[in-house]
N, C-alpha and C. Protein backbone atom coordinates (compact mmCIF):
# COMPACT_ATOMS: atom_id res chain seq x y z
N UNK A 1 -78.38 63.95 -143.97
CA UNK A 1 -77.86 64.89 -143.00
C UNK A 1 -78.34 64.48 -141.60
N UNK A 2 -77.60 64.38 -140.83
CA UNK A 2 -77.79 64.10 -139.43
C UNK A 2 -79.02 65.39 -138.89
N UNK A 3 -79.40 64.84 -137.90
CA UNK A 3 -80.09 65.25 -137.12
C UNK A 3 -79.24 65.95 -135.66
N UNK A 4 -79.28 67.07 -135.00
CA UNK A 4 -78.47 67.41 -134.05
C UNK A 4 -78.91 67.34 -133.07
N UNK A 5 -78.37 67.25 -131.91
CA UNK A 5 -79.44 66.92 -130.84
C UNK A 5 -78.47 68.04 -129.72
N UNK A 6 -80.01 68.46 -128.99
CA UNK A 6 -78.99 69.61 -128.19
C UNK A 6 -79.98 69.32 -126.96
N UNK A 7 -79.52 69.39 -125.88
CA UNK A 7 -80.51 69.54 -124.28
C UNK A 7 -81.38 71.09 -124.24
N UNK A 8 -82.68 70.39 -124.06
CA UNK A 8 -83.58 71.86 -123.85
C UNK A 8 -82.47 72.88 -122.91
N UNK A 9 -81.90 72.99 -121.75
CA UNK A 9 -80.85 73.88 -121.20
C UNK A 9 -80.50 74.36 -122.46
N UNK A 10 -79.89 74.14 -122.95
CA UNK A 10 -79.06 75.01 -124.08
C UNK A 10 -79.82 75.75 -124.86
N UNK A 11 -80.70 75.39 -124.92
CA UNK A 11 -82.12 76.39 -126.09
C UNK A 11 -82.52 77.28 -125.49
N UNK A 12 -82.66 76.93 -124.29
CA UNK A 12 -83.72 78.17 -123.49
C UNK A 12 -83.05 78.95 -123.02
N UNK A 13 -81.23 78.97 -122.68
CA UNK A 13 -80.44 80.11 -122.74
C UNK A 13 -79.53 80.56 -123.38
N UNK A 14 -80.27 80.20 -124.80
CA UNK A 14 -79.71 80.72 -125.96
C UNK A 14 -80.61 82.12 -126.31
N UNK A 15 -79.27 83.47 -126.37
CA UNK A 15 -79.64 84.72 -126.41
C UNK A 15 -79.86 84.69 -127.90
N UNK A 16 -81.05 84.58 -128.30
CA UNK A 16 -81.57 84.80 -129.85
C UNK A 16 -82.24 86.54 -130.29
N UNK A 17 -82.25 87.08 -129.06
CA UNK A 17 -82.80 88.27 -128.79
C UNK A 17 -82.06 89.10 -129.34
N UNK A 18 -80.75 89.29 -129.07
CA UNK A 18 -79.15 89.77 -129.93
C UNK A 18 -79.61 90.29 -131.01
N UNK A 19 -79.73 88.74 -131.96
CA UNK A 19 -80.12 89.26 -133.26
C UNK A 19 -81.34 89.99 -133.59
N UNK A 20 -82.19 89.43 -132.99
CA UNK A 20 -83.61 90.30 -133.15
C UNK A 20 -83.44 91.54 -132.66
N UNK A 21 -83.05 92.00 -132.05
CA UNK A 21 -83.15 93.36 -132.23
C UNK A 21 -82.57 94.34 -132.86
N UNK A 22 -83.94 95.24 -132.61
CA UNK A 22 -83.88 96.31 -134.01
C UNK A 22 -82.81 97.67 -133.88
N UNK A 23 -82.31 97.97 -132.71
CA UNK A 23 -81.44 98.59 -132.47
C UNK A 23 -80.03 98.71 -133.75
N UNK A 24 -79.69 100.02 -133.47
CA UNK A 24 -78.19 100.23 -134.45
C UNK A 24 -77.01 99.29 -134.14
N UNK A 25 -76.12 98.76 -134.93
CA UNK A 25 -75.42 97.99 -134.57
C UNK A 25 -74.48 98.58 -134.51
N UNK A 26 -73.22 98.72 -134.12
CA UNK A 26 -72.05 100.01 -133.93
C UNK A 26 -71.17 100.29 -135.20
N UNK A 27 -71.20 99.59 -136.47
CA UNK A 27 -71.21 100.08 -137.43
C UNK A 27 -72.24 101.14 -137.64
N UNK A 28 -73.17 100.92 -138.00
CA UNK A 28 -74.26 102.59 -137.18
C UNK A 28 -73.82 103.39 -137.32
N UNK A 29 -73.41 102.74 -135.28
CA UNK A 29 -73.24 103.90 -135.15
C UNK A 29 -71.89 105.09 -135.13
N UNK A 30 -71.30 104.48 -135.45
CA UNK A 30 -69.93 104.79 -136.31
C UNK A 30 -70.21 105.73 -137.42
N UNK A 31 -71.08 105.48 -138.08
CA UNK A 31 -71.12 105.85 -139.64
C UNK A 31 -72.20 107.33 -139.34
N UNK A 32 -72.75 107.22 -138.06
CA UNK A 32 -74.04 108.34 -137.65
C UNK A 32 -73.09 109.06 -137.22
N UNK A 33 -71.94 108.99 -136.25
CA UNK A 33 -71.41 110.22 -135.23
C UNK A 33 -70.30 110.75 -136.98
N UNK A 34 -69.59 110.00 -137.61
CA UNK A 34 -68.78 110.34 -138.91
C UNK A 34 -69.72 111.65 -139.26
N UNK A 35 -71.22 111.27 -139.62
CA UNK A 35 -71.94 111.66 -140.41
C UNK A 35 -71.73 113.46 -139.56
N UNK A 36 -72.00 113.28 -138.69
CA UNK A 36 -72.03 114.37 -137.60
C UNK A 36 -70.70 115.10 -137.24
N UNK A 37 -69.67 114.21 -137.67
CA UNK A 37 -68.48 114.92 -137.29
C UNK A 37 -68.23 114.95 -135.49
N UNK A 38 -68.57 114.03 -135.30
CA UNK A 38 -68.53 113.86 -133.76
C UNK A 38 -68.01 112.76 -133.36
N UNK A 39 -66.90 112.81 -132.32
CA UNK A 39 -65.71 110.92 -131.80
C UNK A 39 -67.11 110.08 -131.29
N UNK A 40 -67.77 110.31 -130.31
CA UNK A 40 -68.64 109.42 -129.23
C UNK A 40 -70.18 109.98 -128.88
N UNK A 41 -70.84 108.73 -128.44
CA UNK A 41 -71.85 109.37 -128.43
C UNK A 41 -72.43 109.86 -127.21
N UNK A 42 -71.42 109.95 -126.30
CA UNK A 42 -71.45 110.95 -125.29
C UNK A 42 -71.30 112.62 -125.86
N UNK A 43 -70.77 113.07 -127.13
CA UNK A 43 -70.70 114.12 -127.90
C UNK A 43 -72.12 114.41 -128.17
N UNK A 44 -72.69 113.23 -129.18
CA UNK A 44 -74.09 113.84 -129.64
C UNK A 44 -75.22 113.91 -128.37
N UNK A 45 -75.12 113.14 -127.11
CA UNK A 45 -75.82 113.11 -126.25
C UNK A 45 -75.81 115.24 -125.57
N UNK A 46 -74.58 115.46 -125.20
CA UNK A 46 -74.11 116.73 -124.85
C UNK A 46 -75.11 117.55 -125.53
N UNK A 47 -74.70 117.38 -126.45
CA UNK A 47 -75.26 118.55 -127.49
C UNK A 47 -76.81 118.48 -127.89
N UNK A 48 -77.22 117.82 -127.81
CA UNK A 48 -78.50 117.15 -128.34
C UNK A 48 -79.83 117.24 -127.24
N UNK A 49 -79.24 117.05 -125.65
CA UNK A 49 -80.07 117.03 -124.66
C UNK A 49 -79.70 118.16 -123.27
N UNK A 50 -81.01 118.72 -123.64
CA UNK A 50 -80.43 119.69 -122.71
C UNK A 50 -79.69 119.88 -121.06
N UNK A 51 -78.87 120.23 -120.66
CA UNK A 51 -78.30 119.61 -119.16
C UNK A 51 -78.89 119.49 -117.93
N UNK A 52 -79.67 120.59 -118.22
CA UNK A 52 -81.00 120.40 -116.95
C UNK A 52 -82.01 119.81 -116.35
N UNK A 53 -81.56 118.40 -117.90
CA UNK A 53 -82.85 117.12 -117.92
C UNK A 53 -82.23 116.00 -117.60
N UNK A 54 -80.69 116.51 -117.71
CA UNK A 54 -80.21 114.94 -117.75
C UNK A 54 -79.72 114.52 -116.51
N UNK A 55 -79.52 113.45 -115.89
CA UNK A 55 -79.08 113.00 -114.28
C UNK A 55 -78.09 113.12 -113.93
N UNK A 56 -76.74 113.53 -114.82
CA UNK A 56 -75.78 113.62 -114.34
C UNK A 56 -74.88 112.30 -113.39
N UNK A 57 -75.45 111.34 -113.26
CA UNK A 57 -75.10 110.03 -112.21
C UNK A 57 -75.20 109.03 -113.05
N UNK A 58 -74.68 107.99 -112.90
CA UNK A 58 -74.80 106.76 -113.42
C UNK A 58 -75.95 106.38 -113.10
N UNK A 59 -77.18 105.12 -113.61
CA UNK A 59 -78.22 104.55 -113.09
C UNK A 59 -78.00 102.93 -112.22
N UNK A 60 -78.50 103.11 -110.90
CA UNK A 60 -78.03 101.68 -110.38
C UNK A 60 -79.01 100.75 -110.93
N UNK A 61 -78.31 99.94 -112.06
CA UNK A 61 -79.36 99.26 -112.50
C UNK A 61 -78.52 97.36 -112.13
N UNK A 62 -79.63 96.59 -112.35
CA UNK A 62 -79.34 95.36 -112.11
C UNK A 62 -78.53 94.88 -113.51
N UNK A 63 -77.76 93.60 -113.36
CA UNK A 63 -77.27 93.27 -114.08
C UNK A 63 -77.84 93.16 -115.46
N UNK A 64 -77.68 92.95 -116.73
CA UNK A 64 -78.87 92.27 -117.69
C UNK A 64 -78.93 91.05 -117.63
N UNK A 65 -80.38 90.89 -117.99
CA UNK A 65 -80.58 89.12 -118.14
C UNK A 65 -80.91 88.80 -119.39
N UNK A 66 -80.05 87.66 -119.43
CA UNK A 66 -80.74 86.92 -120.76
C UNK A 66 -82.21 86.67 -121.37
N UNK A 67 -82.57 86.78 -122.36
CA UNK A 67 -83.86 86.41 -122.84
C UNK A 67 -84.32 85.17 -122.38
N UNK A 68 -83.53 84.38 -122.04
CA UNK A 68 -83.81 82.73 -121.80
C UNK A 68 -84.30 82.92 -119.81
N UNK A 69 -83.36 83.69 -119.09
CA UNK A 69 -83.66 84.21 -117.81
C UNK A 69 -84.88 84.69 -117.91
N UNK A 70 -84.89 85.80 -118.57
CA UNK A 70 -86.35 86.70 -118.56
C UNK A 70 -87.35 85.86 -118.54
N UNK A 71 -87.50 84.79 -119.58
CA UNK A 71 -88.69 83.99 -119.81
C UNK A 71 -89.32 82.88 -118.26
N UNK A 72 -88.06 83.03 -117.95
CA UNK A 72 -88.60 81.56 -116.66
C UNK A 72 -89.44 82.54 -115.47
N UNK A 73 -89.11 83.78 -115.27
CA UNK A 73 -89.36 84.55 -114.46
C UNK A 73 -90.67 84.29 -113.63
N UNK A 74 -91.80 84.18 -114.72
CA UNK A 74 -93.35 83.95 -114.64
C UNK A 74 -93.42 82.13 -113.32
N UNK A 75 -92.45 81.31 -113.92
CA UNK A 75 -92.10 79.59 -113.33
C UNK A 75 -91.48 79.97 -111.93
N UNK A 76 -90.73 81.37 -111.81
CA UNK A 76 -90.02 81.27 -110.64
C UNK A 76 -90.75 82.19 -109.67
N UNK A 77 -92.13 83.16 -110.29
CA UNK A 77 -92.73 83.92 -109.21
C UNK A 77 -93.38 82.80 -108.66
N UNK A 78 -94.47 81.96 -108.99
CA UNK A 78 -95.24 81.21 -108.63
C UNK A 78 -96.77 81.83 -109.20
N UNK A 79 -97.57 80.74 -108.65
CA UNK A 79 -98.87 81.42 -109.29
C UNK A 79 -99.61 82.44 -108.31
N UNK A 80 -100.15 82.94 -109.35
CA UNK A 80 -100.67 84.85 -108.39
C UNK A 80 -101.77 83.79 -107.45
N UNK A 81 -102.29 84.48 -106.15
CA UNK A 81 -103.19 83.53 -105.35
C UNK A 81 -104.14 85.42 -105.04
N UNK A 82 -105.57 84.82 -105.52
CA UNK A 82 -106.30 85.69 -105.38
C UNK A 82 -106.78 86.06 -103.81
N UNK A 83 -106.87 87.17 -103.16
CA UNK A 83 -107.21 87.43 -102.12
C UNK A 83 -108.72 88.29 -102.32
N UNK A 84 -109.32 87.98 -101.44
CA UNK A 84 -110.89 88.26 -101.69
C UNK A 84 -111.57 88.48 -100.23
């Protein structure tokens, strides 16, 4: 069997994180709102959390980053420089 050869680039922004996580997969959650008798989970959210807690607004959040992004982060701050 051959050996495959791939460029470190391609490894390090390869989203392997996907699978690892432990989160419901939308079969799930399909089979949770059925269970409930509820279309979306904007339904069970409604019902479930009270309105006076919740933000009502979208969150301005940044794009997501890849696991392979996330990791360089530490290479692209630079090194911490102690002040004394």
């Amino acid at each position: 069997m051959p050996l495959e050869t791939r460029r470190l680039a391609e490894l390090a922004d390869h989203d392997a994180f996907i699978k690892r996580h432990n989160g419901p997969s939308r079969d799930d959650i399909a089979t949770m709102l059925k269970a409930l008798n509820m279309q979306h989970m904007e339904d069970l959210i409604e019902q479930t959390v009270p309105s006076d807690i919740r933000l009502g607004r979208e969150l301005a959040l940044e794009e997501p980053r890849s696991e392979g992004r996330s990791v360089r982060i530490p290479s692209t701050a630079g090194p911490t420089k102690p002040y004394r």
